[in-house]
Protein backbone atom coordinates (compact mmCIF):
# COMPACT_ATOMS: atom_id res chain seq x y z
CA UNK A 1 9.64 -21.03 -0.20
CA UNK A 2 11.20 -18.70 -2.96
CA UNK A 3 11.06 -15.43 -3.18
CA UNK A 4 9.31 -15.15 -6.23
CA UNK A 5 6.58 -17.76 -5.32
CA UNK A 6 6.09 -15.81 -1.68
CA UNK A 7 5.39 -12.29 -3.74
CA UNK A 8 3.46 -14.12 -6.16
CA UNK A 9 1.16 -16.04 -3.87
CA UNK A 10 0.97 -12.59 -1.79
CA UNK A 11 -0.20 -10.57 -4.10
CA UNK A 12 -2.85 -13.65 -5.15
CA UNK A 13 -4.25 -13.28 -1.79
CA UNK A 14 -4.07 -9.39 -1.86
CA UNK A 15 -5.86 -9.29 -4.53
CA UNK A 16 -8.76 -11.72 -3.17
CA UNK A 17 -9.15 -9.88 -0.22
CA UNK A 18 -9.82 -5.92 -2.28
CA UNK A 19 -12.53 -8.34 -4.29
CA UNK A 20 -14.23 -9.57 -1.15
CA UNK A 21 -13.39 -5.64 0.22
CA UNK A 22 -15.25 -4.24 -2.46
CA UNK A 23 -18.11 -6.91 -2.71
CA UNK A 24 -19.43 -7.00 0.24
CA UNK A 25 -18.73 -3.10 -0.18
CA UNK A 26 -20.88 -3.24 -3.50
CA UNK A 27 -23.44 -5.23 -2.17
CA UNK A 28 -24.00 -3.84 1.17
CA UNK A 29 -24.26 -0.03 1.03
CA UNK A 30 -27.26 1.01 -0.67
CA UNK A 31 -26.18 4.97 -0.29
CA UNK A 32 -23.00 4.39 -2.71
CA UNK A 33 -24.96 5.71 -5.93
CA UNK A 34 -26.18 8.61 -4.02
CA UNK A 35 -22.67 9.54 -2.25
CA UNK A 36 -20.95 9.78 -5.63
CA UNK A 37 -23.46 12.10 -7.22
CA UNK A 38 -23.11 14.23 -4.29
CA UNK A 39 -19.64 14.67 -4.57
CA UNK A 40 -20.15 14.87 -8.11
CA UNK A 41 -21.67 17.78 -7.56
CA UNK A 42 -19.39 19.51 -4.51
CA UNK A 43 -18.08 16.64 -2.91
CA UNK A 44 -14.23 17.89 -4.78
CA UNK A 45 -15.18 21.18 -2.81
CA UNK A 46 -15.26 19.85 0.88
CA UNK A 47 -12.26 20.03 3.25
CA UNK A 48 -9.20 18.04 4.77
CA UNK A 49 -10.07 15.51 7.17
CA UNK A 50 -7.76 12.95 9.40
CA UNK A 51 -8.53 9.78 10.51
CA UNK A 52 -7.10 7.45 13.36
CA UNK A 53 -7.90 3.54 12.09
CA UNK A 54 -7.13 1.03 9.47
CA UNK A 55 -6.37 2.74 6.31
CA UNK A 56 -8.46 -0.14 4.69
CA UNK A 57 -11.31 0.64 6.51
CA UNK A 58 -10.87 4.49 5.52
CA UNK A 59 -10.26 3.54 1.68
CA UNK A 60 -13.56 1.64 2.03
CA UNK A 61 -15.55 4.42 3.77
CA UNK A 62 -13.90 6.68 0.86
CA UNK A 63 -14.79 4.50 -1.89
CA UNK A 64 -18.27 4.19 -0.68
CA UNK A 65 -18.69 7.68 -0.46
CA UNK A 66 -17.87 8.77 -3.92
CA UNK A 67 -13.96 9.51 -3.83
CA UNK A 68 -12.97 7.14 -6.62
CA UNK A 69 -10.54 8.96 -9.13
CA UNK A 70 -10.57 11.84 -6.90
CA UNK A 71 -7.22 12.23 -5.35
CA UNK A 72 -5.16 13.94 -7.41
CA UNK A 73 -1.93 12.58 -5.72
CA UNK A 74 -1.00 9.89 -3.19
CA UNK A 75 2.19 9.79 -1.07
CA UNK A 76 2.80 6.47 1.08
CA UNK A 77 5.60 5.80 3.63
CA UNK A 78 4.36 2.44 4.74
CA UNK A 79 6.17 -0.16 6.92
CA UNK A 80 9.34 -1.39 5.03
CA UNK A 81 9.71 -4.87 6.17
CA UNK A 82 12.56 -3.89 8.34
CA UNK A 83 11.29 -6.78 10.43
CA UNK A 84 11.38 -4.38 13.69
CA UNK A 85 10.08 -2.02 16.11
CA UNK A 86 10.45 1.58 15.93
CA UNK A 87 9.99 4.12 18.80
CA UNK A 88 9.42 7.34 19.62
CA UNK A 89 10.74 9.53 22.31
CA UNK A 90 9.13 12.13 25.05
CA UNK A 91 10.80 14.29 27.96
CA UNK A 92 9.99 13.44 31.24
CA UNK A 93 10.75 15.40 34.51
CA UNK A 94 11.72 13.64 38.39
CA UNK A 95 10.77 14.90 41.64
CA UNK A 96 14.29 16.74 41.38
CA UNK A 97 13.61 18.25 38.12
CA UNK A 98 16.05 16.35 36.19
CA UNK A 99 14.85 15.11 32.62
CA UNK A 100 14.32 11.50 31.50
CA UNK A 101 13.97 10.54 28.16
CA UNK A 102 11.78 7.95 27.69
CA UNK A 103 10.97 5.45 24.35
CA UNK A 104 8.08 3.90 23.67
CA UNK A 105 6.93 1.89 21.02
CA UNK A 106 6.10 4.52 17.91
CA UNK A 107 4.67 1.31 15.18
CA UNK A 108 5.83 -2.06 14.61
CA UNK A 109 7.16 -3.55 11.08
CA UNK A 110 7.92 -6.69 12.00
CA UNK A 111 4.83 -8.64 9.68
CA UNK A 112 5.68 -11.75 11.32
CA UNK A 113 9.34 -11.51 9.32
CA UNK A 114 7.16 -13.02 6.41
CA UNK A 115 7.55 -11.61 2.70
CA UNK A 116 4.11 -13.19 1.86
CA UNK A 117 2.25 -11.60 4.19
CA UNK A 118 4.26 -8.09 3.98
CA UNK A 119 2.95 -8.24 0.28
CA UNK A 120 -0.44 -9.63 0.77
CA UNK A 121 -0.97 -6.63 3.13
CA UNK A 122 0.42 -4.00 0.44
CA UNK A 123 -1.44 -5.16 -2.60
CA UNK A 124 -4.76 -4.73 -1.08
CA UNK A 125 -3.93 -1.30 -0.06
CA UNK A 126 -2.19 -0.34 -3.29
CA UNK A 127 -5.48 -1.60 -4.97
CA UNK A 128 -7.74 0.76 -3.26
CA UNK A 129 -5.19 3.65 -3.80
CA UNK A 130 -5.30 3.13 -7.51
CA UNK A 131 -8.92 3.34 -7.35
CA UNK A 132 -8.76 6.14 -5.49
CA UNK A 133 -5.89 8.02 -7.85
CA UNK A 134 -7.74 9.93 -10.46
CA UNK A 135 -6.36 9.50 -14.35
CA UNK A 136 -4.01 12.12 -14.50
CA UNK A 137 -2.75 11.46 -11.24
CA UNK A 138 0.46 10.08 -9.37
CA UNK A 139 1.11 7.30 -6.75
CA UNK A 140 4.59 7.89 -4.48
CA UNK A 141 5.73 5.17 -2.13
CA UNK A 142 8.40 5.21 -0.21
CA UNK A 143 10.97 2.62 0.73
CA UNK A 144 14.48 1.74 1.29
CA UNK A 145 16.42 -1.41 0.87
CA UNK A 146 14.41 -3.57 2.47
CA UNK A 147 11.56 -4.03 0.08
CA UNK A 148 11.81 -1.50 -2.51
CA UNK A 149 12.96 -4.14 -4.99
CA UNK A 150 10.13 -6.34 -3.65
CA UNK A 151 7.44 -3.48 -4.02
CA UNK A 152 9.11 -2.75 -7.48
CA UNK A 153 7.74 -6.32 -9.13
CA UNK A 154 4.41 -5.28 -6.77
CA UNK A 155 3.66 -1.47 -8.77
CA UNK A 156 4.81 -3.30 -11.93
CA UNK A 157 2.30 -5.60 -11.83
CA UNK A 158 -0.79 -3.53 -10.18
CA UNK A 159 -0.42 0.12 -12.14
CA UNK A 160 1.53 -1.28 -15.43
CA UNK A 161 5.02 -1.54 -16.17
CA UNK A 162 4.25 1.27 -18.79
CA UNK A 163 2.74 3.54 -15.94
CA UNK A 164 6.38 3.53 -14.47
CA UNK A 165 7.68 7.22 -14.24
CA UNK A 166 10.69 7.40 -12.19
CA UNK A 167 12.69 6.14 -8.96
CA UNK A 168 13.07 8.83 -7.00
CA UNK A 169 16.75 8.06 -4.59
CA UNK A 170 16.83 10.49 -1.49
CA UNK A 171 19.94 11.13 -0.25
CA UNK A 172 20.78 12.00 3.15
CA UNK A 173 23.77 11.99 5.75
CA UNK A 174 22.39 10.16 8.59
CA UNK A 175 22.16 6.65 10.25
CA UNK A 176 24.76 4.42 10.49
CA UNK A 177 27.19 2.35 9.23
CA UNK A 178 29.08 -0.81 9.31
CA UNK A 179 32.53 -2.23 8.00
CA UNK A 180 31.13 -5.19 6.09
CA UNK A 181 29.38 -2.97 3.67
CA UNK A 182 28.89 0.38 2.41
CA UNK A 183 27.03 3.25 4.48
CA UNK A 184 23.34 3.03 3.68
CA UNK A 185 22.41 6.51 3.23
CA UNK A 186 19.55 6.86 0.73
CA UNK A 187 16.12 5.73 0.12
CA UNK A 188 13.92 4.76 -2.79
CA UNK A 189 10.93 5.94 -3.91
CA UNK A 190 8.90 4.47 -6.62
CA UNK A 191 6.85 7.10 -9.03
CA UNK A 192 3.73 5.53 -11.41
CA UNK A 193 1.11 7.12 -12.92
CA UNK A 194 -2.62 5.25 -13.94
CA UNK A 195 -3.25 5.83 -17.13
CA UNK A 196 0.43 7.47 -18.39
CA UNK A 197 -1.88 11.20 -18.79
CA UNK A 198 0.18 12.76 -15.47
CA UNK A 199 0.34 15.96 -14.24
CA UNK A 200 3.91 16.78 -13.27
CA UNK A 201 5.58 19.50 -13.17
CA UNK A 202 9.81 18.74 -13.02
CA UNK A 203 11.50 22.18 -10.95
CA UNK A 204 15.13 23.47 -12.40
CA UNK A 205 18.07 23.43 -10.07
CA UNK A 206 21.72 23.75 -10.60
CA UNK A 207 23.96 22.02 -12.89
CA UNK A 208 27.81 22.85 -12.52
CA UNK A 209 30.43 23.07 -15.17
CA UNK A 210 33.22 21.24 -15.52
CA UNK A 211 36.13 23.31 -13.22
CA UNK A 212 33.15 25.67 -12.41
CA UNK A 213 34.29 28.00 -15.06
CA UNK A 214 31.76 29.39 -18.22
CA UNK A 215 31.07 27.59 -21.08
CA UNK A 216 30.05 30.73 -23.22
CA UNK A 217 28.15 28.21 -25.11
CA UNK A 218 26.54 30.29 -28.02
CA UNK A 219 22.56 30.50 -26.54
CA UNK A 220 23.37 28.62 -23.66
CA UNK A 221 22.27 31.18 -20.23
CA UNK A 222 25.11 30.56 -17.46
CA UNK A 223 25.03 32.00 -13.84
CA UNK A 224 27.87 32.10 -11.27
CA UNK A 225 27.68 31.78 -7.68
CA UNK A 226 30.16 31.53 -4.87
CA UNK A 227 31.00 28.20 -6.09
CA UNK A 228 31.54 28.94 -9.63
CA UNK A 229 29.46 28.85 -12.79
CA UNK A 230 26.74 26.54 -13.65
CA UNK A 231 23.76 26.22 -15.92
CA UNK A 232 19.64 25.69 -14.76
CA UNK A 233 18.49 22.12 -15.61
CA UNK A 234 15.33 19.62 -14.88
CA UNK A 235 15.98 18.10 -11.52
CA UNK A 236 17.56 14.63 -11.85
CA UNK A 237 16.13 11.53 -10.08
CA UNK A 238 18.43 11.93 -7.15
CA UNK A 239 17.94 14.39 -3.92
CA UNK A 240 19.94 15.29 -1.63
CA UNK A 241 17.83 16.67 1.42
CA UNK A 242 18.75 16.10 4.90
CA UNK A 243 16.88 14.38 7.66
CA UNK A 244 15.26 15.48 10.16
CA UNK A 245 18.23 16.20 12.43
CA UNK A 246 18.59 15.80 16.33
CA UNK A 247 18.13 19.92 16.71
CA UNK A 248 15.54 20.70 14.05
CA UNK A 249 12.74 22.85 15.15
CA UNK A 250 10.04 20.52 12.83
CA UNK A 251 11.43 17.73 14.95
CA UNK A 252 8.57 15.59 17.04
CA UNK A 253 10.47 12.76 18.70
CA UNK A 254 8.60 10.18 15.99
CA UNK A 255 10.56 7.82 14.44
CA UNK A 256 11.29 7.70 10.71
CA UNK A 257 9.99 11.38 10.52
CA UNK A 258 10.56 12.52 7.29
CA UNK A 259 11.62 16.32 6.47
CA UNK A 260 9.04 18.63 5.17
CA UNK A 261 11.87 19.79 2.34
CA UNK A 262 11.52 16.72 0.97
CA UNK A 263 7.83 16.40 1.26
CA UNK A 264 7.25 19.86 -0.34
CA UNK A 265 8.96 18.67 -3.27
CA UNK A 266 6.92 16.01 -4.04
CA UNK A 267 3.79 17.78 -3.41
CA UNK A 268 4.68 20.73 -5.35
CA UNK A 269 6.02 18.89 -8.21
CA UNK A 270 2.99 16.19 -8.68
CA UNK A 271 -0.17 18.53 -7.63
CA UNK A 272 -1.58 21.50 -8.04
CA UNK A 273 -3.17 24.02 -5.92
CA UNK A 274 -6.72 22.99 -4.44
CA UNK A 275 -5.75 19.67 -5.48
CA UNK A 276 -6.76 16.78 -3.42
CA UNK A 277 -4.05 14.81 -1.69
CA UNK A 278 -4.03 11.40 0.28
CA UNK A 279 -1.54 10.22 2.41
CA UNK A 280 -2.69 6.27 4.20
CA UNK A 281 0.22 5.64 6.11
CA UNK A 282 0.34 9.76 7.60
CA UNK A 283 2.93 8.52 10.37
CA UNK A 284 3.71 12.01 12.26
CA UNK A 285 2.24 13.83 9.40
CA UNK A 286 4.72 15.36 7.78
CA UNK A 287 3.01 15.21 3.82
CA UNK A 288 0.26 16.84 5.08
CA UNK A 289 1.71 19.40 6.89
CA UNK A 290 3.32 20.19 3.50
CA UNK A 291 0.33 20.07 1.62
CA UNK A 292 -1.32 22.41 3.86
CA UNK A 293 1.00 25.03 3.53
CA UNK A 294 0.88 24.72 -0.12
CA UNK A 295 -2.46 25.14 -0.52
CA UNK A 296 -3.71 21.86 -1.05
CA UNK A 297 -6.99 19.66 -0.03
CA UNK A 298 -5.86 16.55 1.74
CA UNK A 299 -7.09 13.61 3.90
CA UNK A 300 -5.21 11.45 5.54
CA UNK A 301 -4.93 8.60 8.48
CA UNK A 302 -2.70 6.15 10.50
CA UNK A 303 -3.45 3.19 12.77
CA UNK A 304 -1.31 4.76 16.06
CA UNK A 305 -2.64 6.83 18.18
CA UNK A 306 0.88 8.37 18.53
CA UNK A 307 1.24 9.46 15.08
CA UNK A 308 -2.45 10.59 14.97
CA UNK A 309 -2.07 12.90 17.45
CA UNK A 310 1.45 14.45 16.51
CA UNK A 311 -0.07 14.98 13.06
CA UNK A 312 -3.09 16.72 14.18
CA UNK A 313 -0.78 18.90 16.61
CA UNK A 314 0.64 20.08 13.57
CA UNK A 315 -1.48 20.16 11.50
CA UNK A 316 -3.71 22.94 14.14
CA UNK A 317 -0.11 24.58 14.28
CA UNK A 318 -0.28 25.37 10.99
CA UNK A 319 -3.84 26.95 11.04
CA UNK A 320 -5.54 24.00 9.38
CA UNK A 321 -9.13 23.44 9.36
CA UNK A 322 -10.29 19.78 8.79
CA UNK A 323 -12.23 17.62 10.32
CA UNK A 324 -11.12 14.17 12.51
CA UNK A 325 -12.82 11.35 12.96
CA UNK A 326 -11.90 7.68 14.76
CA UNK A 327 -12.48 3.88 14.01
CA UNK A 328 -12.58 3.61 18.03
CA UNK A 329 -15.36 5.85 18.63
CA UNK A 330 -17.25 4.34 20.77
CA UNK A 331 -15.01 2.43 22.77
CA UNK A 332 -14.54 2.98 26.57
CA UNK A 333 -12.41 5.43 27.62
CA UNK A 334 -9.71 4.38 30.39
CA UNK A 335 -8.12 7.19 32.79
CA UNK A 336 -9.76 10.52 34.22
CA UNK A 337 -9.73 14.17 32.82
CA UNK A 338 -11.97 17.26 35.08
CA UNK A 339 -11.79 20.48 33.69
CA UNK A 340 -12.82 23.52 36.23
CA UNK A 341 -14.48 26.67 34.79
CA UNK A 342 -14.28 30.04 36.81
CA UNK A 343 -15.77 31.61 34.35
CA UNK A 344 -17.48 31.51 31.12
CA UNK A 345 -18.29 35.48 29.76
CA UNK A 346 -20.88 35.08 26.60
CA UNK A 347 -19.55 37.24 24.23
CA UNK A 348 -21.80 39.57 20.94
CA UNK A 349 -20.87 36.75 18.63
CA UNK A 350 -23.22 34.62 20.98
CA UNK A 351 -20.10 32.41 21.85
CA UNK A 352 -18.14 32.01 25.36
CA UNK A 353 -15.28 33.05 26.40
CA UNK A 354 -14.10 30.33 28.82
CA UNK A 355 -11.11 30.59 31.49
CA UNK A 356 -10.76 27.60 33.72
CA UNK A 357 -7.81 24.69 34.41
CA UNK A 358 -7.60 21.18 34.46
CA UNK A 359 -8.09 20.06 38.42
CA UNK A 360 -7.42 16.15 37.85
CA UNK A 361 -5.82 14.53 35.14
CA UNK A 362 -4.87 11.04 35.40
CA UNK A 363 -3.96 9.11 31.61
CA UNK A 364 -4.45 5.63 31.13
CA UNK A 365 -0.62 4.67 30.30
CA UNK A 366 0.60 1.02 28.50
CA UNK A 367 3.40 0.32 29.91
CA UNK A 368 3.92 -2.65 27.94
CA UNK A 369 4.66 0.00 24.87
CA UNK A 370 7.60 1.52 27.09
CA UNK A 371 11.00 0.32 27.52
CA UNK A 372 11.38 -1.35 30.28
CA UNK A 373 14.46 0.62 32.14
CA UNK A 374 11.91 3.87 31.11
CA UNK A 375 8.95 2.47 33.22
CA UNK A 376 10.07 3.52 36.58
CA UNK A 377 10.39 7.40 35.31
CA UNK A 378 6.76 6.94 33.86
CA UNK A 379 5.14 5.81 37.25
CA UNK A 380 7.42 8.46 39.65
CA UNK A 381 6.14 11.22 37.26
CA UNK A 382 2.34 10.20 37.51
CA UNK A 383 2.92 9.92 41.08
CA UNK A 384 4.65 13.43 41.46
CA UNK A 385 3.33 14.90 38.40
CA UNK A 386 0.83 13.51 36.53
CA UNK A 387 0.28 17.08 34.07
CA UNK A 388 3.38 16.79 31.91
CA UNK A 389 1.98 14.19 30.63
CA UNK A 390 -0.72 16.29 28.91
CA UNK A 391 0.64 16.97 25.52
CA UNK A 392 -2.16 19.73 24.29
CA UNK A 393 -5.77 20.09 24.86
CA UNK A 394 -8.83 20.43 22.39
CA UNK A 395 -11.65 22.60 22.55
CA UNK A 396 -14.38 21.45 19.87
CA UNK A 397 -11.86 21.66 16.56
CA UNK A 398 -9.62 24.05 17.85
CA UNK A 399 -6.42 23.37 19.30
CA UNK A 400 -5.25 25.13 22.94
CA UNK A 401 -1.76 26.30 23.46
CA UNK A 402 -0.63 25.52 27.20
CA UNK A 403 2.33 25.11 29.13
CA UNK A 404 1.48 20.96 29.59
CA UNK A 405 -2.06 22.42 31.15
CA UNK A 406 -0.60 23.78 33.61
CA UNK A 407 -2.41 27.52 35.22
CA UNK A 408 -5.76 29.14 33.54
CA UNK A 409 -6.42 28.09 30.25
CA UNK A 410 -8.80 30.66 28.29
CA UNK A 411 -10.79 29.69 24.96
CA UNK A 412 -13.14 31.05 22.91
CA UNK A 413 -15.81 28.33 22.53
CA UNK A 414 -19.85 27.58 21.98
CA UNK A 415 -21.66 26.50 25.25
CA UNK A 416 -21.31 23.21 26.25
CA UNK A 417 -17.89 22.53 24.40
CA UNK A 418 -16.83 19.02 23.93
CA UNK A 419 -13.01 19.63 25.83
CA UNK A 420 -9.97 16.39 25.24
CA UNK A 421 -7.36 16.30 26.43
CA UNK A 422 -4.78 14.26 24.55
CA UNK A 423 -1.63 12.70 26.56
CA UNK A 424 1.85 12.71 25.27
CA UNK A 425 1.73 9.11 24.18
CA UNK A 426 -1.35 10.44 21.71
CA UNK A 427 -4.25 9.11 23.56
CA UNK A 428 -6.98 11.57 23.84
CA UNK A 429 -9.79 11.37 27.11
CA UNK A 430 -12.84 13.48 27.33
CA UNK A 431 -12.77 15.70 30.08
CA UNK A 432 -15.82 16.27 32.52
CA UNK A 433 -16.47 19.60 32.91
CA UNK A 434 -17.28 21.54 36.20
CA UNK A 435 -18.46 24.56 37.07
CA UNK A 436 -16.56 27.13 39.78
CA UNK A 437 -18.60 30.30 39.56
């Protein structure tokens, strides 16, 4: 089949599947009315919140709930039809202390190496983020050379080719190369508005002159630095930020991490303060990290456990408050988790002050996910030490700081707290809690 006819016949079925999405939508919640008069009202004014599920079935619950034209921005990095598996990496220690690093499976891109179906499954979701993008706001989505140009005829169609605002190319110095064609070092992401009334705000940077000597252009303000003279300009459409290298300190071992430079600059430029940001493909959260720490709203969510639980690591790092919430509650929980309390002090606030430590921990692991020359370093460590596999631990919303859970772990906490403890492949297990005083 043709290109053209497999893009056009997947965004035909795309398209059918947000009208049955929002039928059965429309004619099945009865609340809908109600939710968006009560975010009319202070709905803008609630807080972040993260989600682990389909980002279809989060758009839905969104859309049901009032947050049509409410985001102010949206920021995508979705699978680019690479047609292959990406993983992430952890540490793990022998019974000699010697470190392993092991891969696992991080998210697969692979869409059955069909265009069709790579497009079919990005209309639909690019349809529910244009209802969710308010007027004035802007849609980023980030690719490389693997489907930009497919994406490109995609946007143009969906938002308008008059909605079209720029083609953002980030430049970088890593990843390979290859003698039957030029380094691939950059990647492409696509900028539209929905309605052409954006909010943007374009930042200045440096424009050097010719030899790096002055101008003295009559009116014209010219600085010098060590490099020579230049003038202050709008920022062109291409970046040059580097990855996330092999020694960063924001680095988490999750592949196709992207650096929060970059992400700041999109965020600042396209939003506002207080504004309300979305990112549906979060991956290890590095847009919302960045919209935290510039003051913005945002909700988010991935499918992965993995990147779920790197991003809310982070994102209780960096002091945020928001709440979580999972399309697998519910579900059985595999693998143990006891928690022993010596002692639990009630404190004026009427609150506890807990100190206790975990006295069993054994995490339900997929091996299947891990690389098979990896697996026998996974089962010797559960054998000889199953707690390095605890990545951090969660009391009610708030995040603990241990060393892996190892020794007393103290918390401030209401009686009765809800502890989970969340492994280092991101899947989090309830802990029973005993009593030892």
């Amino acid at each position: 089949m043709a290109v053209i006819e497999q893009i056009m016949q997947g965004m035909e079925k795309g398209r059918a599947l947000y009208d049955e999405i929002n039928n059965k939508r429309h004619a099945g919640n009865v609340r809908a009315g109600a939710a968006e008069k009560a975010v009319d009202t202070a709905g803008t004014e609630t807080g972040s919140e993260l989600f682990l599920g389909d980002n279809i079935e989060y758009m839905n619950r969104l859309m049901a709930e009032g947050y049509a034209g409410r985001f102010n921005m949206i920021y995508i990095d979705p699978p680019f039809f690479t047609k292959s598996k990406f993983n992430a990496s952890i540490d793990l220690r022998d019974s000699t202390g010697k470190t392993h690093k092991i891969h696992h499976l991080a998210y697969d891109d692979r869409f059955d190496r069909n265009l069709e179906y790579y497009v079919e499954n990005m209309t639909v979701r690019l349809l529910m983020m244009k209802d969710l993008l308010s007027d004035e706001g802007l849609m980023w989505v980030h690719l490389d050379w693997h489907s930009a140009h497919y994406i490109k005829i995609v946007m143009d169609e969906l938002m308008g080719e008059k909605n079209f605002v720029n083609e953002i190319i980030w430049c970088y110095k890593s990843g390979g190369s290859g003698k039957r064609h030029f380094a691939r070092k950059h990647d492409t992401i696509l900028v539209y508005s929905k309605t052409g009334r954006y909010y943007i705000d374009v930042p200045e940077e440096k424009s050097y002159n010719r030899g790096r000597k002055p101008y003295r252009f009559s009116g014209v303000e010219e600085f010098k630095d060590d490099y020579g003279w230049y003038t202050m300009v709008n920022m062109k459409d291409v970046w040059n930020i580097d990855m996330v290298g092999r020694t960063s300190g924001e680095r988490t071992g999750y592949a196709t991490q992207k650096p929060v430079e970059l992400m700041k600059r999109i965020v600042g430029s396209s939003s506002r303060e207080g504004d309300l940001i979305g990112d549906f493909f979060c991956g290890s959260g590095s847009l919302l990290e960045s919209a935290q720490l510039l003051g913005r709203r945002w909700m988010g969510c991935d499918s992965e456990e993995l990147a779920v639980s790197m991003t809310r690591r982070r994102l209780c790092s960096a002091g945020a408050e928001f709440s979580y919430s999972s399309g697998t509650d519910g579900k059985a929980e595999e693998g143990r988790a006891n928690i022993k309390v010596h002692s639990k002090e009630l404190l004026e606030d009427g609150r506890y002050l807990y100190s206790c430590s975990i006295s069993e921990f054994v995490p339900d692991i997929d091996t299947g996910y891990i690389q098979l020359n990896d697996r026998q370093y996974v089962a010797e460590a559960m054998e000889n030490d199953p707690l390095q596999f605890v990545d951090y631990i969660m009391a009610g919303n708030r995040m603990i700081n241990t060393d892996a859970g190892r020794g007393t772990i103290q918390f401030i906490a209401d009686d009765n707290v809800e502890v989970i403890i969340t492994d280092v492949f991101g899947r989090g297990y309830k802990a029973e809690i005993y009593q030892d005083i």
